[in-house]
C-alpha atoms as a PDB file:
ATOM      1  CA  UNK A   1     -26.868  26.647-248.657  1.00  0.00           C
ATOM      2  CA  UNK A   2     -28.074  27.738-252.381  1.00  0.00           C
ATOM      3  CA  UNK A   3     -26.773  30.866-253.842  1.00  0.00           C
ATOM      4  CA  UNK A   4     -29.198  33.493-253.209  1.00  0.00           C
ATOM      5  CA  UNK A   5     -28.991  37.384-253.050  1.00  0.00           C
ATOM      6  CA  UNK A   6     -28.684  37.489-248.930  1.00  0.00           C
ATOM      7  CA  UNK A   7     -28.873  41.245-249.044  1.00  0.00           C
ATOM      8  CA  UNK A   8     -32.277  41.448-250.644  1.00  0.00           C
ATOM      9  CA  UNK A   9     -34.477  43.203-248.514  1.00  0.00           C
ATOM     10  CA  UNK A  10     -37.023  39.943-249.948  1.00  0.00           C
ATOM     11  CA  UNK A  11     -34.646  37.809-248.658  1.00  0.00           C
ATOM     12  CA  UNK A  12     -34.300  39.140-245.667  1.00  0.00           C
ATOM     13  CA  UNK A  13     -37.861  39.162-244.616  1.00  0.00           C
ATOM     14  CA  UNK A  14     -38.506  35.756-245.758  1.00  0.00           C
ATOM     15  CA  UNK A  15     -35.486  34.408-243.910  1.00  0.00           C
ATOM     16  CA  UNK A  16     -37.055  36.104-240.688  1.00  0.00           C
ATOM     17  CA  UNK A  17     -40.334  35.026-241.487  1.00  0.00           C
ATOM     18  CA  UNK A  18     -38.801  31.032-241.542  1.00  0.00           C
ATOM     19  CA  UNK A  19     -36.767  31.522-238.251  1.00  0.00           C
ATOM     20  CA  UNK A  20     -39.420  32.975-236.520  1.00  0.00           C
ATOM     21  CA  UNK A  21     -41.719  30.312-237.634  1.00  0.00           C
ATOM     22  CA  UNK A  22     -39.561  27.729-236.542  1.00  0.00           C
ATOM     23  CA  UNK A  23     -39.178  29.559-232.909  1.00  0.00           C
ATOM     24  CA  UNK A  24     -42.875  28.818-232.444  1.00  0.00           C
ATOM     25  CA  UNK A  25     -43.113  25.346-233.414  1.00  0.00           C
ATOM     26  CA  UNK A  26     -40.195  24.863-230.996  1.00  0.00           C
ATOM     27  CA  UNK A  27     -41.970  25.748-228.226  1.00  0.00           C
ATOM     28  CA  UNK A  28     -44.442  23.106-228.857  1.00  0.00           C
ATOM     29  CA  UNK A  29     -41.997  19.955-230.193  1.00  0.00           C
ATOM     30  CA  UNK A  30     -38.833  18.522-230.631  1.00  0.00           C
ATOM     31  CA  UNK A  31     -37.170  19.860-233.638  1.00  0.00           C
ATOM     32  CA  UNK A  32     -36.394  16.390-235.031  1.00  0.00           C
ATOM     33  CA  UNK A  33     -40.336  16.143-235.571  1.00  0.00           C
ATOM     34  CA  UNK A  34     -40.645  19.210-237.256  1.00  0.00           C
ATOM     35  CA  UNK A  35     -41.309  18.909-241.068  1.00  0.00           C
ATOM     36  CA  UNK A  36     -40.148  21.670-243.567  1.00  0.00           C
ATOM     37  CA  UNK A  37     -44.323  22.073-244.686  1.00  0.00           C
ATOM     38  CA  UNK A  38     -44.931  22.924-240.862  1.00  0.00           C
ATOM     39  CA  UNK A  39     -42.232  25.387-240.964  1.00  0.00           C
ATOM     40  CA  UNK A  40     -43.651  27.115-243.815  1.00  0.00           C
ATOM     41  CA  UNK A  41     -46.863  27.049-242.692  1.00  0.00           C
ATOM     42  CA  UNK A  42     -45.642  28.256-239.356  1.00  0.00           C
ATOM     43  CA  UNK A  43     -44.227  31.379-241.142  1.00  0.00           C
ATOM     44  CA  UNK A  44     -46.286  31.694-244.296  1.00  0.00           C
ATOM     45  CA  UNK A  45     -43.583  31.464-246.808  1.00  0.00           C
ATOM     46  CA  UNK A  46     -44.329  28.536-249.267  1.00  0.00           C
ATOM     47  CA  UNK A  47     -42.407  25.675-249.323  1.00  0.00           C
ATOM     48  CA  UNK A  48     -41.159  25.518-252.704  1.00  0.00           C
ATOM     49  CA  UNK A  49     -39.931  29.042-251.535  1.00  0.00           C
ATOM     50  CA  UNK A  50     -38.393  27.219-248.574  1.00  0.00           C
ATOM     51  CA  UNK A  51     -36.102  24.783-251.508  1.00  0.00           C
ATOM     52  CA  UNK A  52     -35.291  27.633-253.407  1.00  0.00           C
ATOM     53  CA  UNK A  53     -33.098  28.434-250.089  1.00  0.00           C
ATOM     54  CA  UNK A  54     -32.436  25.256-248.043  1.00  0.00           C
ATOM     55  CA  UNK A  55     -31.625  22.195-249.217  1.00  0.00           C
ATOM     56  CA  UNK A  56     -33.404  20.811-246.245  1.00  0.00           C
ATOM     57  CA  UNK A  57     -34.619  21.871-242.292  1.00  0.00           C
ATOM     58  CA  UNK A  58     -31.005  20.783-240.985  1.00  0.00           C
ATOM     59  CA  UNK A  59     -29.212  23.077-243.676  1.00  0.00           C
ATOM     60  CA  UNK A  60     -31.657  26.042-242.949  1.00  0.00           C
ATOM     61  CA  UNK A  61     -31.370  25.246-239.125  1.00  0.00           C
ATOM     62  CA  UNK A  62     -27.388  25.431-239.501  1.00  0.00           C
ATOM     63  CA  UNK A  63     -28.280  28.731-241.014  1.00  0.00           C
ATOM     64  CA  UNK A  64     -30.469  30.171-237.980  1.00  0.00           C
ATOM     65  CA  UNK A  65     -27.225  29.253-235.755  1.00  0.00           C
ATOM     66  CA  UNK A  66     -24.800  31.089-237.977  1.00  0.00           C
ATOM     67  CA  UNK A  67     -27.108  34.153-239.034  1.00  0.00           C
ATOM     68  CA  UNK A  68     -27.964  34.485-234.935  1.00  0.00           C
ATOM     69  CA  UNK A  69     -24.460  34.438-233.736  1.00  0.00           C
ATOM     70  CA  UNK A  70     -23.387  36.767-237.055  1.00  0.00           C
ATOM     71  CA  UNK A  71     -25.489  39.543-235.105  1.00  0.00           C
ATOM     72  CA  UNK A  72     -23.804  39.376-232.313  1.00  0.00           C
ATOM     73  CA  UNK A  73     -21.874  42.954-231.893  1.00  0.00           C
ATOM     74  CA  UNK A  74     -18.430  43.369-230.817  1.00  0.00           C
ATOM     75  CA  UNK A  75     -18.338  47.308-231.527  1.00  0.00           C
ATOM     76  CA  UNK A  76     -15.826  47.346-228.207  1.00  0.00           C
ATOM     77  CA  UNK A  77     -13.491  45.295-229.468  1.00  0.00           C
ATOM     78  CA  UNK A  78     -10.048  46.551-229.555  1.00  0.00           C
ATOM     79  CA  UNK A  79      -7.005  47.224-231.368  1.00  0.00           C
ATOM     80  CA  UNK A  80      -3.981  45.813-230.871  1.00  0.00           C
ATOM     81  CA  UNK A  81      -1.975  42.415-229.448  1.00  0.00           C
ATOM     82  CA  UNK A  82      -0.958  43.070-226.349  1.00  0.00           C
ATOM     83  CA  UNK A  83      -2.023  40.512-223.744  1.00  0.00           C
ATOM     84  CA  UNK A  84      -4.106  43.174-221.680  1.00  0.00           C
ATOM     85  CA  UNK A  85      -5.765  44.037-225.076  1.00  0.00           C
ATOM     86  CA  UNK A  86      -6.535  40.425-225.837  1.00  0.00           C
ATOM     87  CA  UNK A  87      -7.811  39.472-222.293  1.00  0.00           C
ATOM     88  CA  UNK A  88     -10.243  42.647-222.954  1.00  0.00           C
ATOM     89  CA  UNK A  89     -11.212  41.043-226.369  1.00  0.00           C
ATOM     90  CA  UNK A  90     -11.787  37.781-225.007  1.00  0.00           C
ATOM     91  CA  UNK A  91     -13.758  38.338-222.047  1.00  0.00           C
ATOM     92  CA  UNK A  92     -16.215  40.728-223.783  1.00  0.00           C
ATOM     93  CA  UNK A  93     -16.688  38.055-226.623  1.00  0.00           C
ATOM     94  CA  UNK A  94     -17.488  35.622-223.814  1.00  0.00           C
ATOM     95  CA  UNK A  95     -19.941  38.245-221.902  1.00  0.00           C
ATOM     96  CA  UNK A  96     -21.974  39.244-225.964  1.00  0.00           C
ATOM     97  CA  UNK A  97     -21.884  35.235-226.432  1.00  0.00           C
ATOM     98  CA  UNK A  98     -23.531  34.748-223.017  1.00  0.00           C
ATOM     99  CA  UNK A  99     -25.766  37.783-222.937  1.00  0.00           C
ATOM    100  CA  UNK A 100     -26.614  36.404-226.727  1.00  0.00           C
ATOM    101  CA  UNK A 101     -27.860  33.000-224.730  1.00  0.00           C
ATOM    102  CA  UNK A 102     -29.912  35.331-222.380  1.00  0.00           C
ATOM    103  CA  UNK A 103     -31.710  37.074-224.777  1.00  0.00           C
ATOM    104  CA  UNK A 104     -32.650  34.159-226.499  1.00  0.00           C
ATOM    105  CA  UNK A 105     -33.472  31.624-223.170  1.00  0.00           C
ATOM    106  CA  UNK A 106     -37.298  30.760-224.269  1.00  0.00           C
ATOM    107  CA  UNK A 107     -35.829  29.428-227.411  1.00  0.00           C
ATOM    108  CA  UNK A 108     -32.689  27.836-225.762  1.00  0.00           C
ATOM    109  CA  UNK A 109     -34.979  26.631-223.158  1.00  0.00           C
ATOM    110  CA  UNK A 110     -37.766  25.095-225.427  1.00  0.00           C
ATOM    111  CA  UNK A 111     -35.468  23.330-227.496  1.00  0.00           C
ATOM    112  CA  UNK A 112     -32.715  21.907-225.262  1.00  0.00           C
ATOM    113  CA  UNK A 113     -34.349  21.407-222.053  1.00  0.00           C
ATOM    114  CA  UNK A 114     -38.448  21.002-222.640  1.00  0.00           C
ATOM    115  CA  UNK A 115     -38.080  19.504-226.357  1.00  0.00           C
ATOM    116  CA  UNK A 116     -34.568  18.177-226.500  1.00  0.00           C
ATOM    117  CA  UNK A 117     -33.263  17.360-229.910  1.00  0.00           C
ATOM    118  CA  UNK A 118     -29.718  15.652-230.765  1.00  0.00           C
ATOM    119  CA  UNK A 119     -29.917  17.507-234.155  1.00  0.00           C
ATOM    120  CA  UNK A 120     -30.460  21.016-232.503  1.00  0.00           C
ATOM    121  CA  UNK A 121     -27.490  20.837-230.249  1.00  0.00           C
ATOM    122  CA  UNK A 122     -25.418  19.508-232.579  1.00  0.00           C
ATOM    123  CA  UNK A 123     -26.301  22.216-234.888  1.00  0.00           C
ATOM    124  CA  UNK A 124     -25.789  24.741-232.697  1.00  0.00           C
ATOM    125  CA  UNK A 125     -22.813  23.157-230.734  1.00  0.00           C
ATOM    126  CA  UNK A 126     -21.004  23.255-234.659  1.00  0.00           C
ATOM    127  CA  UNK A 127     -22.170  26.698-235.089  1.00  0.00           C
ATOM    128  CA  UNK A 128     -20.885  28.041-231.719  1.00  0.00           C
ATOM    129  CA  UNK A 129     -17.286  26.158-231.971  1.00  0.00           C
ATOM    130  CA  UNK A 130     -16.886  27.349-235.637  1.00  0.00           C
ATOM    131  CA  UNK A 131     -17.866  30.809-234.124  1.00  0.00           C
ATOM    132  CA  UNK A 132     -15.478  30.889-231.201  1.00  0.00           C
ATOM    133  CA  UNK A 133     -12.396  29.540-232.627  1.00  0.00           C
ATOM    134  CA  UNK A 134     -12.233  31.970-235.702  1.00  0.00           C
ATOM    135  CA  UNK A 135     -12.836  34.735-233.023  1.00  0.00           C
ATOM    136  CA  UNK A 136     -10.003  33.713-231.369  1.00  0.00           C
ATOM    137  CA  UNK A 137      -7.811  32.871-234.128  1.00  0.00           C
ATOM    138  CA  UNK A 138      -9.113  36.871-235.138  1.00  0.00           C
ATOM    139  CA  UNK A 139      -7.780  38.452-231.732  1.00  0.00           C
ATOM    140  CA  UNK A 140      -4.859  36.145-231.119  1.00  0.00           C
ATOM    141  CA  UNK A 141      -2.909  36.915-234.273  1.00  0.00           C
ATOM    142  CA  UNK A 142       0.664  35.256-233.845  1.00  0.00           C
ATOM    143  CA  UNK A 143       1.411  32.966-236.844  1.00  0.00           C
ATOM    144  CA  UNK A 144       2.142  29.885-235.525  1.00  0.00           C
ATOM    145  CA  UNK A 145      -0.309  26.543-235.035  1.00  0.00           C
ATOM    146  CA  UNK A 146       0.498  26.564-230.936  1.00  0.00           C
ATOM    147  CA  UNK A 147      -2.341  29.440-231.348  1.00  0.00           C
ATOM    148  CA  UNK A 148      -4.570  27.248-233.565  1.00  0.00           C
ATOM    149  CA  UNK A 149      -4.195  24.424-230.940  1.00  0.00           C
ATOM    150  CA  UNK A 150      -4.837  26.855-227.859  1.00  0.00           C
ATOM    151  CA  UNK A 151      -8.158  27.929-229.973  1.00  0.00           C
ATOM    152  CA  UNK A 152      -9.566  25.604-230.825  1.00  0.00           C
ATOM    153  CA  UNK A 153      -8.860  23.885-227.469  1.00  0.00           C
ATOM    154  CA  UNK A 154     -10.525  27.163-225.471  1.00  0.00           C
ATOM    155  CA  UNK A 155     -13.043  27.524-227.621  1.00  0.00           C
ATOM    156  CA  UNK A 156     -14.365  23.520-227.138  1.00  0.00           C
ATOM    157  CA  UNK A 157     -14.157  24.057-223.106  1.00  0.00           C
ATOM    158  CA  UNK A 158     -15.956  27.854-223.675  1.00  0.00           C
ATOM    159  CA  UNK A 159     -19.022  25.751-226.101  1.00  0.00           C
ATOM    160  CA  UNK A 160     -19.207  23.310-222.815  1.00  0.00           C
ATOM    161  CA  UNK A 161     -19.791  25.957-220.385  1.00  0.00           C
ATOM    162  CA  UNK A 162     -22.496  27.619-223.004  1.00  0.00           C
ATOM    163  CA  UNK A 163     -24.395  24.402-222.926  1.00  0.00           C
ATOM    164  CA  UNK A 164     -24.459  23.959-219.614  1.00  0.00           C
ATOM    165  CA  UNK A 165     -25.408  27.344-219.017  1.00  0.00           C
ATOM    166  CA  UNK A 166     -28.540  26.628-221.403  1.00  0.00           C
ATOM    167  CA  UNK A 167     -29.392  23.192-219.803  1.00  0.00           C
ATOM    168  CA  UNK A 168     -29.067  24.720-216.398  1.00  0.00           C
ATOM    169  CA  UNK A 169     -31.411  27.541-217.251  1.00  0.00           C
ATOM    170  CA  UNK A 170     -29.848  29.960-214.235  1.00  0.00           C
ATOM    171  CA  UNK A 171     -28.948  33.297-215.469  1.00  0.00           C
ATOM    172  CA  UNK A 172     -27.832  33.879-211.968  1.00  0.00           C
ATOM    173  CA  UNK A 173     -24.749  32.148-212.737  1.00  0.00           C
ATOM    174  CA  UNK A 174     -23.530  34.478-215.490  1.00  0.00           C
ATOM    175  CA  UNK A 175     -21.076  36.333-213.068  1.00  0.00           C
ATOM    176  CA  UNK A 176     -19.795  33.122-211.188  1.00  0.00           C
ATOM    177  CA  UNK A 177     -19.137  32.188-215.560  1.00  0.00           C
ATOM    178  CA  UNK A 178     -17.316  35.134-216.080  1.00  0.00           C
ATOM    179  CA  UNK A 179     -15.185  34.921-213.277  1.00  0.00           C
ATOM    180  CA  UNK A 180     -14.109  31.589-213.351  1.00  0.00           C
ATOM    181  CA  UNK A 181     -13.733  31.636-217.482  1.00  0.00           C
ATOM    182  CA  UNK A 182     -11.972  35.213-216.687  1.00  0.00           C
ATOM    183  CA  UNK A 183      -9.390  33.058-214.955  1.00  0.00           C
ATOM    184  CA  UNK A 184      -8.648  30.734-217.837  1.00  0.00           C
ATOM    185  CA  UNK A 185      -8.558  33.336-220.244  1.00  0.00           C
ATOM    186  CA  UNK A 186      -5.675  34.927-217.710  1.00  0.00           C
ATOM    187  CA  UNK A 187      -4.009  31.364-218.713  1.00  0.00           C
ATOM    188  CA  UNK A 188      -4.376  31.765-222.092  1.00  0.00           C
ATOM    189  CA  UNK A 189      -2.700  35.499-222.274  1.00  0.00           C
ATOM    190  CA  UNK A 190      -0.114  33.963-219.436  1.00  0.00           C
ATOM    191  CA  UNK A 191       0.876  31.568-222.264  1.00  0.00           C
ATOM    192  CA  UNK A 192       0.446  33.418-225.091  1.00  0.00           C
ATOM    193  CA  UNK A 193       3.086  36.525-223.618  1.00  0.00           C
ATOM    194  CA  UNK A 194       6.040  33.974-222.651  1.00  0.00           C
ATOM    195  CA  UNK A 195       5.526  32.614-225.303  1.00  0.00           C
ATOM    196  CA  UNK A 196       4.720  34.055-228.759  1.00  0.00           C
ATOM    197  CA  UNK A 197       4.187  38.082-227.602  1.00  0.00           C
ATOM    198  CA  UNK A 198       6.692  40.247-229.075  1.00  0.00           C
ATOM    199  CA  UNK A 199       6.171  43.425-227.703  1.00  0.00           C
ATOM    200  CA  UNK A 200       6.851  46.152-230.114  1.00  0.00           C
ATOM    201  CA  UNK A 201       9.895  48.040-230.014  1.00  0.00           C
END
């Protein structure tokens, strides 16, 4: 992405005014047929404006992902590395990245399941697993690479359960999710306290 003042309230407002736009054309076609001019036209910000942020749609797509999941609040996380305190971390991570799916299901829905596109999933598939492991990497703090590996190894399984929860469009099965990924997170902590916990003294 170019080098631009993000904080600018100008900024700001045009960058809404381009993800927006792009919300509505994905409700009428696959993002792979979009074009950058119906973007702009979509959101009324001129194209060259588009350039003077985005090299192209896939880099300012990457960028919806990121900025989306970047607004995700964890004000309850908590403090500390016990394994109680980083099962508590974990699971309400899980339940702000799945209410996060919820709250955005028409867009979810019209681009994965009514207008599927093999460059919007793999956008957001990068964005998510990018997400997840440094949020796990964050909470589970033990310096050694067994917690790298166990990261980015949940986090992978945790971005397959988030797509199928988008494909299968049923946000009935939220609790059934958080039970069964409340298990493997048990798993994780399991490991992670026989392991590489040292309580403190």
């Amino acid at each position: 992405m170019k080098n631009t003042e993000r904080n600018d309230i100008r900024v700001i407002r045009t960058y809404s005014q381009l993800i927006n736009g792009l919300i509505i054309l994905l409700k009428e076609k696959n993002f792979d047929n979009v074009s950058v001019m119906e973007i702009c036209e979509a959101s009324g910000v001129h194209r060259a404006t588009f350039y003077k942020h985005f090299n192209d749609k896939f880099e300012f797509l990457n960028f919806c992902f990121n900025s989306m999941l970047e607004s995700i609040s964890f004000d309850l996380l908590e403090l500390g590395s016990s394994p109680d305190v980083i099962k508590s971390n974990i699971m309400h991570f899980i339940s702000c990245v799945l209410e996060f799916i919820d709250d955005n299901r028409p867009l979810f829905t019209s681009a994965c399941i009514e207008n599927p596109s093999i460059a919007f999933l793999s956008s957001f598939d990068n964005a998510i697993n990018n997400f997840c492991t440094a949020k796990l990497n964050s909470v589970l703090t033990a310096p050694t690479h067994r917690i790298e590996i166990s990261s980015v190894f949940y986090s992978g399984a945790f971005v397959g359960v988030v797509k199928w929860y988008i494909q299968s469009n049923n946000p009935s099965m939220y609790d059934d999710i958080m039970d069964f990924l409340g298990h493997r997170v048990d798993e994780l902590c399991s490991f992670y306290e026989k392991n590489l916990y040292t309580p403190l003294s």
